[in-house]
C-alpha atoms as a PDB file:
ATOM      1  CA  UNK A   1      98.044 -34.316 -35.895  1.00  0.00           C
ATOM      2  CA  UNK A   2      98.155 -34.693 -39.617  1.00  0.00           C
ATOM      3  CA  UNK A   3      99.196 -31.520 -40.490  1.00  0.00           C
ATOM      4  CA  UNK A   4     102.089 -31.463 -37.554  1.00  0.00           C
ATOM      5  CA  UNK A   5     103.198 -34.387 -39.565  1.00  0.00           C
ATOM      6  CA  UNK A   6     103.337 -32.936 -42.993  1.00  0.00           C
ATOM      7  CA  UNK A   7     104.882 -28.934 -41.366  1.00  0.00           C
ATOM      8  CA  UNK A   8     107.568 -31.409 -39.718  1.00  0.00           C
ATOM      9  CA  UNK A   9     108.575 -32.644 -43.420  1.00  0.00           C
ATOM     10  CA  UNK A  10     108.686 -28.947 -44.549  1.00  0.00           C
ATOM     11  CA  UNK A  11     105.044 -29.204 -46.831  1.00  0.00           C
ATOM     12  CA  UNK A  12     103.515 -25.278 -46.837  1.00  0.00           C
ATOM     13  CA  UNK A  13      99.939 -24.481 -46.171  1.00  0.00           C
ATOM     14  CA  UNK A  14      98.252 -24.619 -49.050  1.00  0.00           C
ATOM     15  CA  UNK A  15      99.687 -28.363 -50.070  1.00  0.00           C
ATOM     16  CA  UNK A  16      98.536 -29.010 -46.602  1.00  0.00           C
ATOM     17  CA  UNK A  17      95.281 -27.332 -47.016  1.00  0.00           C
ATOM     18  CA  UNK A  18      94.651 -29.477 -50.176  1.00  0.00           C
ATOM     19  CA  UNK A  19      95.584 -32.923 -48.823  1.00  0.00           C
ATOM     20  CA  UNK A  20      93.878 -32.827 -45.504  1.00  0.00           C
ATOM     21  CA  UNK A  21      90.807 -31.207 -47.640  1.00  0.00           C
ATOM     22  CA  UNK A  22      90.012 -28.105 -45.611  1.00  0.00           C
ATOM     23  CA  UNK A  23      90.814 -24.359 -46.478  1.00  0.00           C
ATOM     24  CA  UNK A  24      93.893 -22.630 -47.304  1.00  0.00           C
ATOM     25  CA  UNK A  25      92.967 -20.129 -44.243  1.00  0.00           C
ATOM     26  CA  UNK A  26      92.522 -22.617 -41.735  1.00  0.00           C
ATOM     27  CA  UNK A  27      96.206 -24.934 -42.618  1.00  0.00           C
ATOM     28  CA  UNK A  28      97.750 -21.135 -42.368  1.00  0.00           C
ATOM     29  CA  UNK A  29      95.792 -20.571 -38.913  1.00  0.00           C
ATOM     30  CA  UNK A  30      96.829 -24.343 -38.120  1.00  0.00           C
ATOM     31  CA  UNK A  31     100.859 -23.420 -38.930  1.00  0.00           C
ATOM     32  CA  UNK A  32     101.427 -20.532 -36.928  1.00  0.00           C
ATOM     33  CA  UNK A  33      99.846 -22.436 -33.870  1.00  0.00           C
ATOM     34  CA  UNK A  34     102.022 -25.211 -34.628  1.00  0.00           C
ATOM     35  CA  UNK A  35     105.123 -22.773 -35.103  1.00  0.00           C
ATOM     36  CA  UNK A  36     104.616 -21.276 -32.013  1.00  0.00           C
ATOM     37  CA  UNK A  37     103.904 -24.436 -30.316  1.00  0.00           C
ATOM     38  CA  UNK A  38     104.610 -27.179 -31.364  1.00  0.00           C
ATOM     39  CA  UNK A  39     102.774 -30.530 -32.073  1.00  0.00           C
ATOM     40  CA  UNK A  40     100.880 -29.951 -28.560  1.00  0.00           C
ATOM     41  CA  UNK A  41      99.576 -27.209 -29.876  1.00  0.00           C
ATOM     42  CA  UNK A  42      97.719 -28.334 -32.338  1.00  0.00           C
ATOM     43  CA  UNK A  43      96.173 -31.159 -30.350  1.00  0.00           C
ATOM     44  CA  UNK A  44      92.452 -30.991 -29.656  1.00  0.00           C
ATOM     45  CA  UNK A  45      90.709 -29.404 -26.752  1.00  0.00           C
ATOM     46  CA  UNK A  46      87.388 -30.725 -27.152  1.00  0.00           C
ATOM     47  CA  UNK A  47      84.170 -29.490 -28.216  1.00  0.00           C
ATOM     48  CA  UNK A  48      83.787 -26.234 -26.971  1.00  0.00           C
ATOM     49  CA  UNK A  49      81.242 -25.181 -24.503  1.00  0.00           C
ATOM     50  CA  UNK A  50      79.970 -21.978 -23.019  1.00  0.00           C
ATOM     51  CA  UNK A  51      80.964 -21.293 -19.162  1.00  0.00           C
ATOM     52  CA  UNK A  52      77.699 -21.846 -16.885  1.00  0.00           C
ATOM     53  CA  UNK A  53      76.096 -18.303 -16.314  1.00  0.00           C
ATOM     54  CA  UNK A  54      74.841 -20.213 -12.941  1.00  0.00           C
ATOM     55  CA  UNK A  55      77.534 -19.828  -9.761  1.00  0.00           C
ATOM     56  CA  UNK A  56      77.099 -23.974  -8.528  1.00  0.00           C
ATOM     57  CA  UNK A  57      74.725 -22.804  -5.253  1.00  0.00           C
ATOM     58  CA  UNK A  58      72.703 -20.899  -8.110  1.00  0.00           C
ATOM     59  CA  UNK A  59      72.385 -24.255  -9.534  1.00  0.00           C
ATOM     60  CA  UNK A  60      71.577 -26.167  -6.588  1.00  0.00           C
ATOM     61  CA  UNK A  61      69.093 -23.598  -5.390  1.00  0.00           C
ATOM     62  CA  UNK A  62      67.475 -23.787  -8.568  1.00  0.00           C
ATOM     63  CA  UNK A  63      67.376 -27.450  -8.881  1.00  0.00           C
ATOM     64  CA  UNK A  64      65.166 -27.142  -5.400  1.00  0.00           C
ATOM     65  CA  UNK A  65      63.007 -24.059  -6.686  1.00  0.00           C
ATOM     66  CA  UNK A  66      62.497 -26.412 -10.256  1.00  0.00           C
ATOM     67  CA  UNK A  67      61.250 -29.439  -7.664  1.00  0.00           C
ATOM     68  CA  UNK A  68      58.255 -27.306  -6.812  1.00  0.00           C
ATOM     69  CA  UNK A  69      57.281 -28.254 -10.160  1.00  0.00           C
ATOM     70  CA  UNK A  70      55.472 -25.627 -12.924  1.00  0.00           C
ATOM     71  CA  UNK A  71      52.082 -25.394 -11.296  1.00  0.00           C
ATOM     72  CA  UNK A  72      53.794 -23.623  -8.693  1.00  0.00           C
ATOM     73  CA  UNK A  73      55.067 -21.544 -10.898  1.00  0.00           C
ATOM     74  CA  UNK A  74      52.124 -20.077 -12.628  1.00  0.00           C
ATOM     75  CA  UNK A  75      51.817 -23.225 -15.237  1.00  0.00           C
ATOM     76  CA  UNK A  76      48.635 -24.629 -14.386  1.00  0.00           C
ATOM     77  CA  UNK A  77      47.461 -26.014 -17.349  1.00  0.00           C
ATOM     78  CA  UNK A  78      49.961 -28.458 -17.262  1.00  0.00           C
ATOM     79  CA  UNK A  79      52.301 -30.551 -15.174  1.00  0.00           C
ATOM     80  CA  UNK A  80      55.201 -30.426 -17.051  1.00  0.00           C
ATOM     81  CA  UNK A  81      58.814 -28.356 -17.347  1.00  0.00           C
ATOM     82  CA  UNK A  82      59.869 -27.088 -20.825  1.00  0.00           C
ATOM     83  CA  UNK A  83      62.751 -25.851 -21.841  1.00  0.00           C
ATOM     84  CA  UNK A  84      61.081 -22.633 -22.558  1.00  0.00           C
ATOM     85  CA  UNK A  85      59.467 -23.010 -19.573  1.00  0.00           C
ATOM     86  CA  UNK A  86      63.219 -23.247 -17.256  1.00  0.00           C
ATOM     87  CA  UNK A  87      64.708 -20.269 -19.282  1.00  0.00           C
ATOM     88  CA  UNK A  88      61.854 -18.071 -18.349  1.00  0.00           C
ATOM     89  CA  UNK A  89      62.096 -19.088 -14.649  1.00  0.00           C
ATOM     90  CA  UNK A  90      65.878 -18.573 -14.578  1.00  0.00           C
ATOM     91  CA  UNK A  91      65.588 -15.001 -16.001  1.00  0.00           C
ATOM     92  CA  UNK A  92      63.365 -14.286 -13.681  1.00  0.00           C
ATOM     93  CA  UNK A  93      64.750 -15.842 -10.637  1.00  0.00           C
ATOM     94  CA  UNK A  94      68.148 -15.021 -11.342  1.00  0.00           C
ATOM     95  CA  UNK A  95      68.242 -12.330 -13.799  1.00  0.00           C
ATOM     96  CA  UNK A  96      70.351 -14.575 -16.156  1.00  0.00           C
ATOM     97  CA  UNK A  97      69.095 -14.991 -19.834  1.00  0.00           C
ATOM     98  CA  UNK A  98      69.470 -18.413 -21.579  1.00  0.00           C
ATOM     99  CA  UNK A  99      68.478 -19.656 -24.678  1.00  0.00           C
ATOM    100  CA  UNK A 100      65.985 -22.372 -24.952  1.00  0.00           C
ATOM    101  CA  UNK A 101      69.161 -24.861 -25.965  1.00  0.00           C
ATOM    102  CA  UNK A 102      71.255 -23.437 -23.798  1.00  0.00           C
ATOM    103  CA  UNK A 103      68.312 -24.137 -20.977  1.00  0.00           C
ATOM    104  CA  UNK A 104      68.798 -27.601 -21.502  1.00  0.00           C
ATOM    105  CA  UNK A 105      71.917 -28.063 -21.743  1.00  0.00           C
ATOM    106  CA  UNK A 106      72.153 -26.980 -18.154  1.00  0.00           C
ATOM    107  CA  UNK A 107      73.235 -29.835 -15.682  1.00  0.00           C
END
């Protein structure tokens, strides 16, 4: 909201740029947003985040199919689900590919 503030009192992008201590590209990126709409605009959405590739009765169904635990599964040597581990299953099962870190950030 600091640079809304300082394009409000007229001050171009690259005086912007150097007070708020980010690039010249970015204060120009961050004026034409706020010329086209205003303060609102400019105010944050939040971290981004990737859309689920999962449909919600994929992820229910899977939450059941992950209770069977790894063993029956084909991990026998241990009793325990990995990351790795719930990617490969979900490719499998579902034809979906995730990342390990995408795997658990799954919820």
């Amino acid at each position: 909201m600091q640079a809304a503030e300082l394009f409000e009192q007229k001050i171009k992008p690259p005086e912007v740029a150097r007070r708020l201590r980010v690039s010249a590209k970015s204060a120009y990126q961050w004026h034409q947003v706020w010329r086209d709409g205003g303060v609102q605009a400019l105010a944050s959405r939040g971290p981004s985040r990737s859309r689920c590739r999962l449909s919600p009765w994929s992820l229910e169904k899977f939450a059941a199919h992950l209770e069977e635990g790894p063993a029956g599964h084909g991990w026998v040597e241990d009793h325990v689900w990995t990351a790795s581990r719930v990617a490969t299953r979900i490719s499998r099962k579902f034809h979906v590919t995730y990342s390990v870190s995408g795997a658990t950030r799954l919820g």
